[in-house]
Each structure stands twice: as C-alpha cells, then as structure tokens.
C-alpha atoms as a PDB file:
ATOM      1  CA  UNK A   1     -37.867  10.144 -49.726  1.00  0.00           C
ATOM      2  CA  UNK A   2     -35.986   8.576 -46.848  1.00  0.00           C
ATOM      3  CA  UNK A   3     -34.324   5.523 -46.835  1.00  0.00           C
ATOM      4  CA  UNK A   4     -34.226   3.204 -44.160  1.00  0.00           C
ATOM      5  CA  UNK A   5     -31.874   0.171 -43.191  1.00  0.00           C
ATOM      6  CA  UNK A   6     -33.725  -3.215 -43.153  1.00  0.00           C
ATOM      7  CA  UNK A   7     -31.990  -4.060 -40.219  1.00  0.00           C
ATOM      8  CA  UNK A   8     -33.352  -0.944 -38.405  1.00  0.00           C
ATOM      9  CA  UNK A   9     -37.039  -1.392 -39.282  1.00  0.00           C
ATOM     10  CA  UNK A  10     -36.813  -5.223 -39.464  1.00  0.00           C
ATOM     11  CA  UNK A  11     -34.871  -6.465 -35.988  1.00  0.00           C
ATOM     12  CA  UNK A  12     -36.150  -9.988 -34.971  1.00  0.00           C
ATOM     13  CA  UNK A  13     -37.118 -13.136 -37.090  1.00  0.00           C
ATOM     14  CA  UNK A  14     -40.679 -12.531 -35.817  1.00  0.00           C
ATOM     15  CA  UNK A  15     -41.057  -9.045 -37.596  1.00  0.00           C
ATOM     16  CA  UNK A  16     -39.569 -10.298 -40.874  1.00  0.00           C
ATOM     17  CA  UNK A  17     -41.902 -13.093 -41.120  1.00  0.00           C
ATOM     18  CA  UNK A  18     -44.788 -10.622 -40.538  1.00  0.00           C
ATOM     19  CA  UNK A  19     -43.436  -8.112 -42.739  1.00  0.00           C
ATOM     20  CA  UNK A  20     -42.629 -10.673 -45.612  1.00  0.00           C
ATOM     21  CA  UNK A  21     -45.641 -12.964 -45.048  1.00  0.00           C
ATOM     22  CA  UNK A  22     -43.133 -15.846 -44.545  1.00  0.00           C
ATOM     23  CA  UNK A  23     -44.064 -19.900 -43.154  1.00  0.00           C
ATOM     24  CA  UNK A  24     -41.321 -21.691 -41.609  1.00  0.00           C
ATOM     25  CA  UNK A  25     -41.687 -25.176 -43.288  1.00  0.00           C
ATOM     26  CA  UNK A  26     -40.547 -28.486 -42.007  1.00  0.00           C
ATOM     27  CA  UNK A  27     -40.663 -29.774 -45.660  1.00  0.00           C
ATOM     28  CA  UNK A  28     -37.803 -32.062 -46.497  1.00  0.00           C
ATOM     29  CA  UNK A  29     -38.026 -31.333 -50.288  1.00  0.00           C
ATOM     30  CA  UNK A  30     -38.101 -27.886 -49.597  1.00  0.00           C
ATOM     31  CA  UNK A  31     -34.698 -26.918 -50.988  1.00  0.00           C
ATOM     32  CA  UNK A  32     -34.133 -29.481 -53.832  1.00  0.00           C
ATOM     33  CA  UNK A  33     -30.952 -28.302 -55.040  1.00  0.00           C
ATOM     34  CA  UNK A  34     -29.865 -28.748 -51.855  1.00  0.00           C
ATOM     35  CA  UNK A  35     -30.102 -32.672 -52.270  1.00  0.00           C
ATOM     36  CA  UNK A  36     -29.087 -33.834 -55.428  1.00  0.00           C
ATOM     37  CA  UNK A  37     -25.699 -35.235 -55.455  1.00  0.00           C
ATOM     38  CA  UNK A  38     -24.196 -34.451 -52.367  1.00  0.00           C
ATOM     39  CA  UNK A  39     -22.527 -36.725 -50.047  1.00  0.00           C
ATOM     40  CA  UNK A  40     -24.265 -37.857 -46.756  1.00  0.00           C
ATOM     41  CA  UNK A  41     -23.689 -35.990 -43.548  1.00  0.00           C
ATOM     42  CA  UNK A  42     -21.152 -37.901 -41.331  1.00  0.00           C
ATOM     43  CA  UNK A  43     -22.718 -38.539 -37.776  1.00  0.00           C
ATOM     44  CA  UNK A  44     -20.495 -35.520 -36.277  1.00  0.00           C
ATOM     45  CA  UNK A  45     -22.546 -33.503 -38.661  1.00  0.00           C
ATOM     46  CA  UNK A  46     -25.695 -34.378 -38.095  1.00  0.00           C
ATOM     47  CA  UNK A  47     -24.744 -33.468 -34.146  1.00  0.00           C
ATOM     48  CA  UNK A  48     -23.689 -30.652 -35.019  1.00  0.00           C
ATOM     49  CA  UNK A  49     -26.727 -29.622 -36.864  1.00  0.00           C
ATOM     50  CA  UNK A  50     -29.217 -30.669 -34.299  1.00  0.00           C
ATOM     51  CA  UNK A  51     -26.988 -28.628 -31.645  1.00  0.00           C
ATOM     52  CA  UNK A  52     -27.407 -25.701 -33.748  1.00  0.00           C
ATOM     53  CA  UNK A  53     -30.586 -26.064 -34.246  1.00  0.00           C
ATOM     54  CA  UNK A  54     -31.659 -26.460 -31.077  1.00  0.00           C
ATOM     55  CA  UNK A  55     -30.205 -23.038 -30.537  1.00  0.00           C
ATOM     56  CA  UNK A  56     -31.519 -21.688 -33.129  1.00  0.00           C
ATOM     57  CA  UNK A  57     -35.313 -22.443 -31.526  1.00  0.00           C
ATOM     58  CA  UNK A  58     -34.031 -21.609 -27.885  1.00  0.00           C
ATOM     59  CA  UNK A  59     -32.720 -17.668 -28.943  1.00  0.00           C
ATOM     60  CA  UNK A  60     -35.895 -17.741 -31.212  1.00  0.00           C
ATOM     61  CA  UNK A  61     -38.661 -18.214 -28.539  1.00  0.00           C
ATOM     62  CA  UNK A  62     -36.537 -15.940 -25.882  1.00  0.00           C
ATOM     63  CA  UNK A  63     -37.583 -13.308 -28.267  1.00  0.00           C
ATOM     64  CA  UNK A  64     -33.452 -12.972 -29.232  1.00  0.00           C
ATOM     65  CA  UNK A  65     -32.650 -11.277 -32.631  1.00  0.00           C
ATOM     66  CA  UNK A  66     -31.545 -13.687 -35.361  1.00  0.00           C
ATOM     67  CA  UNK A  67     -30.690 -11.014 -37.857  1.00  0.00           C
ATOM     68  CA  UNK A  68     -27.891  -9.645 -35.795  1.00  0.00           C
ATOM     69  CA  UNK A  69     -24.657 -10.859 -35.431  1.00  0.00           C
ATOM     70  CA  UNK A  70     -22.444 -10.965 -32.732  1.00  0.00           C
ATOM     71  CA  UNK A  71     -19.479  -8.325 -34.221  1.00  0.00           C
ATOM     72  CA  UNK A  72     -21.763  -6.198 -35.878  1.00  0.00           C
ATOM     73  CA  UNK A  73     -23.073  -2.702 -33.630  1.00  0.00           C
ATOM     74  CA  UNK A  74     -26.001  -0.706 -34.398  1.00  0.00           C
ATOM     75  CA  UNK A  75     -25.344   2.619 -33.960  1.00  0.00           C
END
C-alpha cells in the first residue's frame, strides 16, 4: 500500500471541505469552550481579528491555499 501526504492530495480549503464533508458555520456557540471564562477582547483585538479575517476570505475566494504556510516547501 502507498502512503500519501495529506498535504499532497489535500492542497486548498476547498478540497478538504469536499473531501471531509465539512460546513463553515457562522454559529457563535459553535466552540463553547472557547467562551466560558475568558476575558473580553480589548478593541485592538477585535481589529485585529476582523483584519485577519478579512484576509482569510480574500486568499480564500482567489482560490489561494490555506493549508500551506509561508516557510514550508513542497518538494
């Protein structure tokens, strides 16, 4: 049998949420661990996070892997 990286046959968010059957959700009780006792986001923060969201969606729909990173070479 021959094995194969994930990151070769799976290169692009698109492809893993085909492959995996996944739903990008929206849901703010999605993570609920996530919210229970933590402190609130400062307003720098919450910029940030839109920023990098925003991002996020603009490599996304230019068809831009978001399983690779930046120092890491396929060879």
């Amino acid at each position: 049998m021959s094995l194969t990286a994930i990151t070769q046959k799976i290169t692009t968010i698109g492809e893993a949420e085909q492959h995996f059957n996944l739903v990008q959700t929206v849901a703010p009780d999605f993570f609920t661990e996530w919210q229970v006792d933590l402190p609130e986001l400062t307003e720098t923060e919450k910029t940030e996070l839109d920023r990098i969201r925003a991002r996020y969606r603009y490599h996304r729909a230019q068809g831009y892997s978001a399983l690779r990173c930046n120092g890491v070479q396929s060879h």
